[in-house]
Protein backbone atom coordinates (compact mmCIF):
# COMPACT_ATOMS: atom_id res chain seq x y z
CA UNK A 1 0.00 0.00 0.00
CA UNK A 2 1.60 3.47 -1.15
CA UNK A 3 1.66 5.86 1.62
CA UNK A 4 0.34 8.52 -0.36
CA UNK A 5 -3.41 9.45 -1.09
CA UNK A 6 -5.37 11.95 -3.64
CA UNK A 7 -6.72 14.49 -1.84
CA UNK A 8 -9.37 17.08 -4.64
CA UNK A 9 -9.94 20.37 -3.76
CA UNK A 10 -14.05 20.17 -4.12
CA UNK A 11 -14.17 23.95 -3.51
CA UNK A 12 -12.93 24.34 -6.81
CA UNK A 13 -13.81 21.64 -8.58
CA UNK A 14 -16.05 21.54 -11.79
CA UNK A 15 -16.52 17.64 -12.01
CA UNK A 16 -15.20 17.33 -15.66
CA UNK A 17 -14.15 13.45 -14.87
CA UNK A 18 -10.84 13.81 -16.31
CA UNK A 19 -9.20 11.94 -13.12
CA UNK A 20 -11.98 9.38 -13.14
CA UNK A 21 -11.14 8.53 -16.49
CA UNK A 22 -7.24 7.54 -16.04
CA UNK A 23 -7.77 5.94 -12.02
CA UNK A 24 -6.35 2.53 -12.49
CA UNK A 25 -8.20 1.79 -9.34
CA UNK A 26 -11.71 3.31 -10.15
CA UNK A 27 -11.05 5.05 -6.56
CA UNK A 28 -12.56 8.45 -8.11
CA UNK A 29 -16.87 9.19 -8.49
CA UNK A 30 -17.83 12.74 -9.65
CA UNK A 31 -20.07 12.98 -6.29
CA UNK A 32 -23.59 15.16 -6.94
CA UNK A 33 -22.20 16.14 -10.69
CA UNK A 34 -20.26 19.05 -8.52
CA UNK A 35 -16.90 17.64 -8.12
CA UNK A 36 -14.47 14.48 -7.76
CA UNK A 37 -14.61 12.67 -4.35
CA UNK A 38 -11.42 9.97 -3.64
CA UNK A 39 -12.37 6.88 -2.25
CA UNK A 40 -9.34 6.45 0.32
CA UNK A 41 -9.74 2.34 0.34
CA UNK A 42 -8.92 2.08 -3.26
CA UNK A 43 -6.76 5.20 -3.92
CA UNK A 44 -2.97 3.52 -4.48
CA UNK A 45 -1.50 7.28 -4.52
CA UNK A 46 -0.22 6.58 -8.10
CA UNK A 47 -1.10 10.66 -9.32
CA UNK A 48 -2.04 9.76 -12.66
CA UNK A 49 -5.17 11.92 -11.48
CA UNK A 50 -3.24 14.79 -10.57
CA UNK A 51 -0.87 14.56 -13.51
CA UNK A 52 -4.73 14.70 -15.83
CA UNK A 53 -6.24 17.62 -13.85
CA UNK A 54 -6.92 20.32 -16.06
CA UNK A 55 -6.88 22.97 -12.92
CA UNK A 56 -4.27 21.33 -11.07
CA UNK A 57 -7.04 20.53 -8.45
CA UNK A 58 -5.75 17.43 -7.28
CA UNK A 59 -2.90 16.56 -5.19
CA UNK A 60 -1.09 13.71 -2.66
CA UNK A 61 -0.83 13.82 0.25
CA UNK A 62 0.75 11.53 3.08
CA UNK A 63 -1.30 8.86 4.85
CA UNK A 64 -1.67 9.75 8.58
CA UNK A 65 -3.94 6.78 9.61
């Protein structure tokens, strides 16, 4: 398990589904049609979601728990 997570920053988020597109893991739903929620469970913290991110929205973090 990597020790890193996505972490979207909803505030900002339009929900185009980019990062859902290229998650190997399917760890990303476009929650409401507002914006990208991460499952944490299936997130491997690989970033090819916040490599796609148009808006650079998107970023990893470091597992705390």
């Amino acid at each position: 398990m990597s020790k890193k997570h996505a972490v979207v920053d909803i505030a900002n988020c339009v929900a185009c589904g980019c990062c859902k597109k290229v998650c190997p893991k399917e760890a990303i739903a476009v929650a409401f049609g507002v914006y990208a929620k991460v499952d944490g469970a299936r997130c491997v913290g690989c970033g090819k979601c916040a490599r796609e991110c148009p808006a650079s929205l998107i970023r990893l973090e470091v597992r705390t728990a």
